[in-house]
C-alpha atoms as a PDB file:
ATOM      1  CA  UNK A   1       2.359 -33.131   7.403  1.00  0.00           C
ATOM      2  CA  UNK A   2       3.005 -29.209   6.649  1.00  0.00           C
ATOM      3  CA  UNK A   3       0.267 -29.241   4.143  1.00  0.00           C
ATOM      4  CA  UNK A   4      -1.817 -30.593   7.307  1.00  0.00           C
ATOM      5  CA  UNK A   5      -0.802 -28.490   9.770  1.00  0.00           C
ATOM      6  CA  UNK A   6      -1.706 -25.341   7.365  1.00  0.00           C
ATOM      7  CA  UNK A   7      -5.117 -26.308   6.559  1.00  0.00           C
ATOM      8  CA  UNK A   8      -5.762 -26.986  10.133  1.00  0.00           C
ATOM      9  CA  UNK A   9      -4.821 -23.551  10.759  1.00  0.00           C
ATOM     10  CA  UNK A  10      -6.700 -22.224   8.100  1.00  0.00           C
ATOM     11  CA  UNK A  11      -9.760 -23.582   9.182  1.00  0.00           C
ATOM     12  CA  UNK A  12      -8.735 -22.451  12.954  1.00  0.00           C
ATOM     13  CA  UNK A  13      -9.144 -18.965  11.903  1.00  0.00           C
ATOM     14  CA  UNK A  14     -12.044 -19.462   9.260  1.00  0.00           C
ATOM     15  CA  UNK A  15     -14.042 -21.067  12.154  1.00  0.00           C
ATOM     16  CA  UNK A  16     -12.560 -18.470  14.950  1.00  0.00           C
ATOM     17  CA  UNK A  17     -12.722 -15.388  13.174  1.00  0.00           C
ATOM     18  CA  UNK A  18     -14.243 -13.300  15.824  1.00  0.00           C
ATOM     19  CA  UNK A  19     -12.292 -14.806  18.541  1.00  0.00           C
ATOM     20  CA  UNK A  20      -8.730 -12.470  18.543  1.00  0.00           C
ATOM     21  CA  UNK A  21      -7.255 -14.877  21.343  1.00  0.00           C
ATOM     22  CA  UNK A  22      -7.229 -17.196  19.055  1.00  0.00           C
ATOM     23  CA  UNK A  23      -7.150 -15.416  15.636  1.00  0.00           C
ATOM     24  CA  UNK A  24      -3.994 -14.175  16.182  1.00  0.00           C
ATOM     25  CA  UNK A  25      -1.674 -17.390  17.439  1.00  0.00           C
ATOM     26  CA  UNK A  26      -3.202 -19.439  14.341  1.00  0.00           C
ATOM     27  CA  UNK A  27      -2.163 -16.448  11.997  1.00  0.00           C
ATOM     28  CA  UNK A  28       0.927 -15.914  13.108  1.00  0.00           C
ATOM     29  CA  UNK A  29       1.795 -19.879  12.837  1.00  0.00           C
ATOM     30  CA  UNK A  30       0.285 -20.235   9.537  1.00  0.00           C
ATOM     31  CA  UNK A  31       2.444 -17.287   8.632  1.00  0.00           C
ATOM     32  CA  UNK A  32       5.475 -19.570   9.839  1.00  0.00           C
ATOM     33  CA  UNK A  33       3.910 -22.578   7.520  1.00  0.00           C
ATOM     34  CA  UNK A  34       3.889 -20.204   4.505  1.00  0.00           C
ATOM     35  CA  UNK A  35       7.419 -19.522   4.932  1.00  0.00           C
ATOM     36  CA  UNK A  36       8.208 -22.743   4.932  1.00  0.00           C
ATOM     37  CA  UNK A  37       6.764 -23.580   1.997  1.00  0.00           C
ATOM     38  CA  UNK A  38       2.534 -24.065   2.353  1.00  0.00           C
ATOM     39  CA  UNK A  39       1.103 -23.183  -0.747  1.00  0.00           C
ATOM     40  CA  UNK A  40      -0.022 -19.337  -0.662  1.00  0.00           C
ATOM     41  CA  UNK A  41      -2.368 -20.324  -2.778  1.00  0.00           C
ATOM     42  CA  UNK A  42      -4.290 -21.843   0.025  1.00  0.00           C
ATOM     43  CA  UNK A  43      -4.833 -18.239   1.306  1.00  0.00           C
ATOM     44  CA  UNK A  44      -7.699 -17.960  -1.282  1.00  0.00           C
ATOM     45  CA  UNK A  45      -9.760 -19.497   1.590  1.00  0.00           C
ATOM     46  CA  UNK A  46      -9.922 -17.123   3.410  1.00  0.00           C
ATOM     47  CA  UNK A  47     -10.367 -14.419   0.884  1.00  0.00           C
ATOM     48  CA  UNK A  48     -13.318 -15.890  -0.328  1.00  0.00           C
ATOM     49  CA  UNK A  49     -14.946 -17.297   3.200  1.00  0.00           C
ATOM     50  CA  UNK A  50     -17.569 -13.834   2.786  1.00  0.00           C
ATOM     51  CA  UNK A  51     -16.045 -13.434   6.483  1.00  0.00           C
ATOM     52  CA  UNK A  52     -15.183  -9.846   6.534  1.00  0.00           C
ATOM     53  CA  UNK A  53     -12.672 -10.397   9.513  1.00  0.00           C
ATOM     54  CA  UNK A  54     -11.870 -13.592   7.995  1.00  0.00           C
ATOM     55  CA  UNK A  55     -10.531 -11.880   4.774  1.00  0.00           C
ATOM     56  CA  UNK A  56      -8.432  -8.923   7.087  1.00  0.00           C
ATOM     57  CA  UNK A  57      -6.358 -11.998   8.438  1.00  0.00           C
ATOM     58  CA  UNK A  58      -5.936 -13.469   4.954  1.00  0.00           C
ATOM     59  CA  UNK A  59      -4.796 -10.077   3.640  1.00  0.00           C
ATOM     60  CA  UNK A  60      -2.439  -9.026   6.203  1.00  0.00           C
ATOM     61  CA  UNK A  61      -1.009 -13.019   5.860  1.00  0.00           C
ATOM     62  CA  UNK A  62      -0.657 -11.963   2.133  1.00  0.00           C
ATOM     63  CA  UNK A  63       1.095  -8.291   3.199  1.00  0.00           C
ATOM     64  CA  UNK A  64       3.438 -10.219   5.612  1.00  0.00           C
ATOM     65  CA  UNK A  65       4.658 -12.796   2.838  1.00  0.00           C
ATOM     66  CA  UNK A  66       6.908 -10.131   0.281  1.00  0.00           C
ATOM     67  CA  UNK A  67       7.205 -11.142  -2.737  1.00  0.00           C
ATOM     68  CA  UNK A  68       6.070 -14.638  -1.811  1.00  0.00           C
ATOM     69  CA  UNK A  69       2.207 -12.964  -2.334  1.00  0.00           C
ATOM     70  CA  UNK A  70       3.300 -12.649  -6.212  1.00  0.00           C
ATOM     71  CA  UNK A  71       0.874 -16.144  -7.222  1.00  0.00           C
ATOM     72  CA  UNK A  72      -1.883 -14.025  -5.504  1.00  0.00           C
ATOM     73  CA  UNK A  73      -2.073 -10.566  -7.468  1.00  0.00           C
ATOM     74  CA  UNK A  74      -5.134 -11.263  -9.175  1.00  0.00           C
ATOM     75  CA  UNK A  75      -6.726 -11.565  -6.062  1.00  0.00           C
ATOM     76  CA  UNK A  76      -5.533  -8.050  -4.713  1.00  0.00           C
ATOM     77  CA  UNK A  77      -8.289  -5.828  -7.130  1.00  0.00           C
ATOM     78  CA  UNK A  78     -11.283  -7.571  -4.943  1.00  0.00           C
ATOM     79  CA  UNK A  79      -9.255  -6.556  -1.939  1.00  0.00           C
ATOM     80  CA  UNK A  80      -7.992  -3.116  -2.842  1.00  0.00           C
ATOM     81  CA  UNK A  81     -11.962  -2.512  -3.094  1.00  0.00           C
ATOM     82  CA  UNK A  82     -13.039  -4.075   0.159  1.00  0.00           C
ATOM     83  CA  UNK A  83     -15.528  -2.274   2.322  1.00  0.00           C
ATOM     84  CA  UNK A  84     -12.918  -3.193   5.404  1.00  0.00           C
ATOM     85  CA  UNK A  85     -10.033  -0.194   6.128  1.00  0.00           C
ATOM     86  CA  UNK A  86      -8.027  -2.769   6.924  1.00  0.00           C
ATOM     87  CA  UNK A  87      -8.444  -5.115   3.872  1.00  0.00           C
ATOM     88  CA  UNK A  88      -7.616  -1.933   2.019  1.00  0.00           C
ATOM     89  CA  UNK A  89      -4.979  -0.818   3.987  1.00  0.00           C
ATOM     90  CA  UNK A  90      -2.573  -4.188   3.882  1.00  0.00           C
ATOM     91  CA  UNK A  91      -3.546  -4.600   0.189  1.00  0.00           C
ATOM     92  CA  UNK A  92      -1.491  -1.319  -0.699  1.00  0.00           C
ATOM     93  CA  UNK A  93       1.175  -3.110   0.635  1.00  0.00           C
ATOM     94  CA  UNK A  94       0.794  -6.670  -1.787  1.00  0.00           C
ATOM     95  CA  UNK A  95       0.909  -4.262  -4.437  1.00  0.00           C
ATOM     96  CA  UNK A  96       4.128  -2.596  -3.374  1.00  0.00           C
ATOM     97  CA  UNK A  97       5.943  -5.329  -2.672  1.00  0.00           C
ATOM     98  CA  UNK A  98       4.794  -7.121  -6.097  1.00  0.00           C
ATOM     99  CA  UNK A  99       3.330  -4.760  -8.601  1.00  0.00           C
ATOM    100  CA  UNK A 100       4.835  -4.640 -11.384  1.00  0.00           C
ATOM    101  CA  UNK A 101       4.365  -3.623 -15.408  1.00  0.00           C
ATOM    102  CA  UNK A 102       1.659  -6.341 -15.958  1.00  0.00           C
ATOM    103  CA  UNK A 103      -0.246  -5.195 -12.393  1.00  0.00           C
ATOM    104  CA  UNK A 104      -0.592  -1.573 -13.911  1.00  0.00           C
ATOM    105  CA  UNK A 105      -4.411  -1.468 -14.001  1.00  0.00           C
ATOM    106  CA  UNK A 106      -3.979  -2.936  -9.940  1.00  0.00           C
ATOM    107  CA  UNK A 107      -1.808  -0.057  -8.946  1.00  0.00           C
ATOM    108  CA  UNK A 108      -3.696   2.803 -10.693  1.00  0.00           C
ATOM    109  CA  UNK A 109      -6.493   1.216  -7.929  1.00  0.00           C
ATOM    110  CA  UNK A 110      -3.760   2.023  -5.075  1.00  0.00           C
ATOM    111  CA  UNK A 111      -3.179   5.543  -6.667  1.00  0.00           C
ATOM    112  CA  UNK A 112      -7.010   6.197  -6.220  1.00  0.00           C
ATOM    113  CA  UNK A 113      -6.893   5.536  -3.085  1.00  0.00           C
ATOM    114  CA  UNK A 114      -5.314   8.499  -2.257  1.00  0.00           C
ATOM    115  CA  UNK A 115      -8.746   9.939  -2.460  1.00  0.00           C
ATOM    116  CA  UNK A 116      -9.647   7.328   0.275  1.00  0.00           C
ATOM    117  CA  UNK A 117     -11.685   8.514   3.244  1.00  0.00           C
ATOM    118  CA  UNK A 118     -10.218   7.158   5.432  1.00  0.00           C
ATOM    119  CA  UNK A 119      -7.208   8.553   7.005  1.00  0.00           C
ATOM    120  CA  UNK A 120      -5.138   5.606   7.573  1.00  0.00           C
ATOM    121  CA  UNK A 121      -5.238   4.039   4.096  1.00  0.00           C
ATOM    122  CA  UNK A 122      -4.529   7.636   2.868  1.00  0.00           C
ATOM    123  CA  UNK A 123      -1.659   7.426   4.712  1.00  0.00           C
ATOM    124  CA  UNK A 124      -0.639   3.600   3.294  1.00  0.00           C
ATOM    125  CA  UNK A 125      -1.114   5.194   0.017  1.00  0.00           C
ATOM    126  CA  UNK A 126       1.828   8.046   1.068  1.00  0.00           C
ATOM    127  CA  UNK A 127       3.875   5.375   1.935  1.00  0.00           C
ATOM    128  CA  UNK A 128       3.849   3.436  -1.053  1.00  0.00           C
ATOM    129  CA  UNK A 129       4.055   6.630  -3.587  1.00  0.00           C
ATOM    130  CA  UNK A 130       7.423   7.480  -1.095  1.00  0.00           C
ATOM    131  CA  UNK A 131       8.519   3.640  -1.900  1.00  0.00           C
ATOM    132  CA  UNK A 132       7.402   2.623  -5.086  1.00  0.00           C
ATOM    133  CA  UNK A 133       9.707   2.567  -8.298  1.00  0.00           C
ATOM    134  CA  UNK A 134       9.446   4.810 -11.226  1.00  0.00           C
ATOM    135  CA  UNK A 135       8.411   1.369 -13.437  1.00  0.00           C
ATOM    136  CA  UNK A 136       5.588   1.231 -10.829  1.00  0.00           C
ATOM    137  CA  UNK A 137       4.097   4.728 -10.907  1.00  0.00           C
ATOM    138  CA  UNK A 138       4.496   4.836 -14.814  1.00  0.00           C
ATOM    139  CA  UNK A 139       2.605   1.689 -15.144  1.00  0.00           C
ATOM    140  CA  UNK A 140      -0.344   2.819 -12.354  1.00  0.00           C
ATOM    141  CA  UNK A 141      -0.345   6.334 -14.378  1.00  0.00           C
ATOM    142  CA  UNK A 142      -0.835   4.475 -17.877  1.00  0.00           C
ATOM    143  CA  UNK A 143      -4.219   3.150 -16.468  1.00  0.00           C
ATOM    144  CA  UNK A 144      -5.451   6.235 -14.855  1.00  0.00           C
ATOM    145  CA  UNK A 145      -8.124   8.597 -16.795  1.00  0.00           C
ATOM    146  CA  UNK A 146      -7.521  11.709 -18.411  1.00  0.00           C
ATOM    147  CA  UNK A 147      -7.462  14.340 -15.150  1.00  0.00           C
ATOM    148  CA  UNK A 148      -6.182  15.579 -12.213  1.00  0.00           C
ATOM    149  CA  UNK A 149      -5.231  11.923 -10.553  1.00  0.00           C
ATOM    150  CA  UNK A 150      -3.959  11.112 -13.943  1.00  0.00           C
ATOM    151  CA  UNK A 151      -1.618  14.351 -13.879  1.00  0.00           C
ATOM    152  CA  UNK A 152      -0.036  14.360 -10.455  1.00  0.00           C
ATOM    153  CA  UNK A 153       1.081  10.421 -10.896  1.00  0.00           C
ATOM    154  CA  UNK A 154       2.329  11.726 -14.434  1.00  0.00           C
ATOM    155  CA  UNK A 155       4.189  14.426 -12.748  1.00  0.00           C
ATOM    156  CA  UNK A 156       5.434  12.426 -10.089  1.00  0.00           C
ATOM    157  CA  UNK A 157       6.752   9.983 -12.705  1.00  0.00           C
ATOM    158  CA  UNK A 158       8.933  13.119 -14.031  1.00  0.00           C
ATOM    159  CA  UNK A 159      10.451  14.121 -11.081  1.00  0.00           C
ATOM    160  CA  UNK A 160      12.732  11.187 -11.577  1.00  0.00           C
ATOM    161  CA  UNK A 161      12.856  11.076 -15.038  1.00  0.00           C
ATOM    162  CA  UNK A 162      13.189  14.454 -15.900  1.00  0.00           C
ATOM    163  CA  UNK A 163      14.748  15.958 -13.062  1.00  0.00           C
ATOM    164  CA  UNK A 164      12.659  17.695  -9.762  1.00  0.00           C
ATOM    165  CA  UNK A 165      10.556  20.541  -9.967  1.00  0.00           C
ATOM    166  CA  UNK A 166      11.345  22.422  -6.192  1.00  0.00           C
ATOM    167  CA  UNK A 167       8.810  24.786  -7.100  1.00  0.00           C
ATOM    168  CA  UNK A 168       6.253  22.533  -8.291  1.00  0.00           C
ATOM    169  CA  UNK A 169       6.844  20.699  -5.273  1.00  0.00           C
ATOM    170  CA  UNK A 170       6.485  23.621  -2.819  1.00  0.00           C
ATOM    171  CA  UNK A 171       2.903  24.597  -4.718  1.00  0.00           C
ATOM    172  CA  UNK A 172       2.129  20.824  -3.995  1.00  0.00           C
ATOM    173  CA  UNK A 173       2.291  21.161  -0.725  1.00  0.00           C
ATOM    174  CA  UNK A 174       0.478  24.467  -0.331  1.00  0.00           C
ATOM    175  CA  UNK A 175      -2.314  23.162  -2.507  1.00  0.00           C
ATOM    176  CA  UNK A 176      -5.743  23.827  -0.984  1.00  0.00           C
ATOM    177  CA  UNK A 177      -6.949  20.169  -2.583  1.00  0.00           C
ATOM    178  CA  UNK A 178      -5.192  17.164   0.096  1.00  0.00           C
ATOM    179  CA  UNK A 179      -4.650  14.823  -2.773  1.00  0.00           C
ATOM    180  CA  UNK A 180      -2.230  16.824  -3.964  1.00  0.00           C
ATOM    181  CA  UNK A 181      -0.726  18.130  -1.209  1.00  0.00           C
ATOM    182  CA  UNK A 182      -0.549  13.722  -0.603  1.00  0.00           C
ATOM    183  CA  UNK A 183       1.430  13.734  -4.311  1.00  0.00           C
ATOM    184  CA  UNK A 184       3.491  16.767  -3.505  1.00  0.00           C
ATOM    185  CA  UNK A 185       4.987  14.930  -0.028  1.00  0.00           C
ATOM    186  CA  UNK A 186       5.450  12.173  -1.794  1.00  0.00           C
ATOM    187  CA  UNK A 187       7.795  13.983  -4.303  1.00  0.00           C
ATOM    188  CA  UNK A 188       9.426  15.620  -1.305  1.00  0.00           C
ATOM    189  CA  UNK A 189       9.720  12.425   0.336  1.00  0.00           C
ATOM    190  CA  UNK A 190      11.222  11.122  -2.980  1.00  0.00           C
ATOM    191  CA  UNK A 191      13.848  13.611  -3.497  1.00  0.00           C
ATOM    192  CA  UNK A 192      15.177  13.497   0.073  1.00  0.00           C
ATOM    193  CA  UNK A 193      17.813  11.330  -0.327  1.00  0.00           C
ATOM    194  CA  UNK A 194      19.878  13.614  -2.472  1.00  0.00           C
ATOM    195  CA  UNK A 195      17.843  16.807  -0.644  1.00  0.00           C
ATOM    196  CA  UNK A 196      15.940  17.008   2.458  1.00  0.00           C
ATOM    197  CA  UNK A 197      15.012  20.781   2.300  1.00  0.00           C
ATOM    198  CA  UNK A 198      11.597  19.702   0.663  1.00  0.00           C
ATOM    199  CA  UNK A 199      10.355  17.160   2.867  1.00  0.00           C
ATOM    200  CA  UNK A 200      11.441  19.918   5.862  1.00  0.00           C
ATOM    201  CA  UNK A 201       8.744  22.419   4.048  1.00  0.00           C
ATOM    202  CA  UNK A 202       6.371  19.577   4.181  1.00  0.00           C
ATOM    203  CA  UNK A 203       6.779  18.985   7.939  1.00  0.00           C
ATOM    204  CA  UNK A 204       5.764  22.445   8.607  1.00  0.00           C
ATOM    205  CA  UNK A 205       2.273  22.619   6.191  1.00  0.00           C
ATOM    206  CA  UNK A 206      -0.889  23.261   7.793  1.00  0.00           C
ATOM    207  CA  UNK A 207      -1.973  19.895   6.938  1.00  0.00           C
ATOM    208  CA  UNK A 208      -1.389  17.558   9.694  1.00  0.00           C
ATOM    209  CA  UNK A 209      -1.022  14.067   7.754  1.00  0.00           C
ATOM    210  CA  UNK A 210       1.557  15.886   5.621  1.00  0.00           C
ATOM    211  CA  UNK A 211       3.345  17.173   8.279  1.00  0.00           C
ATOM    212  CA  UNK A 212       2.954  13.993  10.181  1.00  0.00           C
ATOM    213  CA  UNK A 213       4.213  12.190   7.267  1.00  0.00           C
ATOM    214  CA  UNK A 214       7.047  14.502   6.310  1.00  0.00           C
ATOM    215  CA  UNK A 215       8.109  14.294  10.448  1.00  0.00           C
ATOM    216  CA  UNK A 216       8.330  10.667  10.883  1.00  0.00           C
ATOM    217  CA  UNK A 217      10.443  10.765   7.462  1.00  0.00           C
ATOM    218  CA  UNK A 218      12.925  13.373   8.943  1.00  0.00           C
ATOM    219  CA  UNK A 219      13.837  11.034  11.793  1.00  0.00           C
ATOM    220  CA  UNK A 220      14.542   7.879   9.614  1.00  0.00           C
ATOM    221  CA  UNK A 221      18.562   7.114  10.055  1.00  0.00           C
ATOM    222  CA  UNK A 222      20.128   8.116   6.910  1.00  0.00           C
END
């Protein structure tokens, strides 16, 4: 009967997709199925359907589920490159909640995206460099080329196993290029549990999604 009940959602939504009104109820129950057991597996669906908004609901089912989304990784390159912001955007997330040593080739994706153009997966991409583990950057870093992506994750790796470089942070943040100013708030961001003075400096840059960023991090409860 649950098995039912989730493919009749699933094909709710596959044959609804431009209809939000109804979109949204049949996600938000199939969520409720997946929880309770539906195969995730099922999602593959609608990440395949060639339905652009189709595939958005599938991914941010997949973003909602925590480490439930693990069966799905392989599934997550195709996403991380989707032509849909969205898609993108709730991808980052899969990876940060299930990345891991044998996904590093799938999170050196998410660290390129922090040359994204647009704004609010840049800003995804913040959040998981603030949230990630060491394992996790070290194994996205491994995959990346020789260059400058390749040495801010490297250095960002270091701050935590080789102790924080304050200055090096600071020049971060000045930096006229904004991916590293975006690697230089995450370090700050990092750091702040032991030291907030750096992630201060970063709410008062020039560049807005830093500051932004560095703000909203300031008024977390500690």
């Amino acid at each position: 009967m649950q098995t039912q009940a989730g493919d009749d959602l699933i094909e709710r939504i596959r044959t609804h997709s431009a209809d939000g009104d109804v979109v949204g109820p049949a996600a938000n129950d199939l969520l409720s199925e997946l929880f309770k057991g539906y195969p995730v597996e099922n999602l593959g669906r609608l990440l395949h359907s060639g339905d652009d908004a189709t595939v958005r609901t599938g991914t941010w089912l997949l973003s909602e589920l925590g480490d439930l989304a693990a069966p799905m990784m392989a599934e997550v390159p195709a996403l991380l490159a989707h032509p849909l912001r969205q898609v993108r955007f709730f991808a980052v997330e899969v990876v940060l909640m299930n990345g891991d040593a044998r996904h590093g080739s799938t999170i050196a994706q998410v660290l390129k995206l922090s040359e994204d153009p647009d704004d609010a997966v840049r800003w995804k991409v913040l959040q998981f460099l603030d949230a990630a583990s060491t394992d996790q950057l070290a194994a996205g870093a491994s995959f990346l080329e020789a260059g400058r992506l390749r040495e801010l994750a490297d250095w960002l790796v270091l701050q935590e196993t080789h102790g924080p470089d304050p200055r090096g942070v600071v020049a971060r943040l000045e930096a006229p290029d904004p991916v590293t100013r975006l690697f230089g708030a995450a370090a700050a961001a990092r750091l702040s549990d032991e030291e907030t003075s750096l992630l201060e400096h970063a709410a008062t840059v020039e560049d807005g999604e830093i500051r932004s960023f560095a703000q909203e991090r300031l008024s977390e409860p500690r």
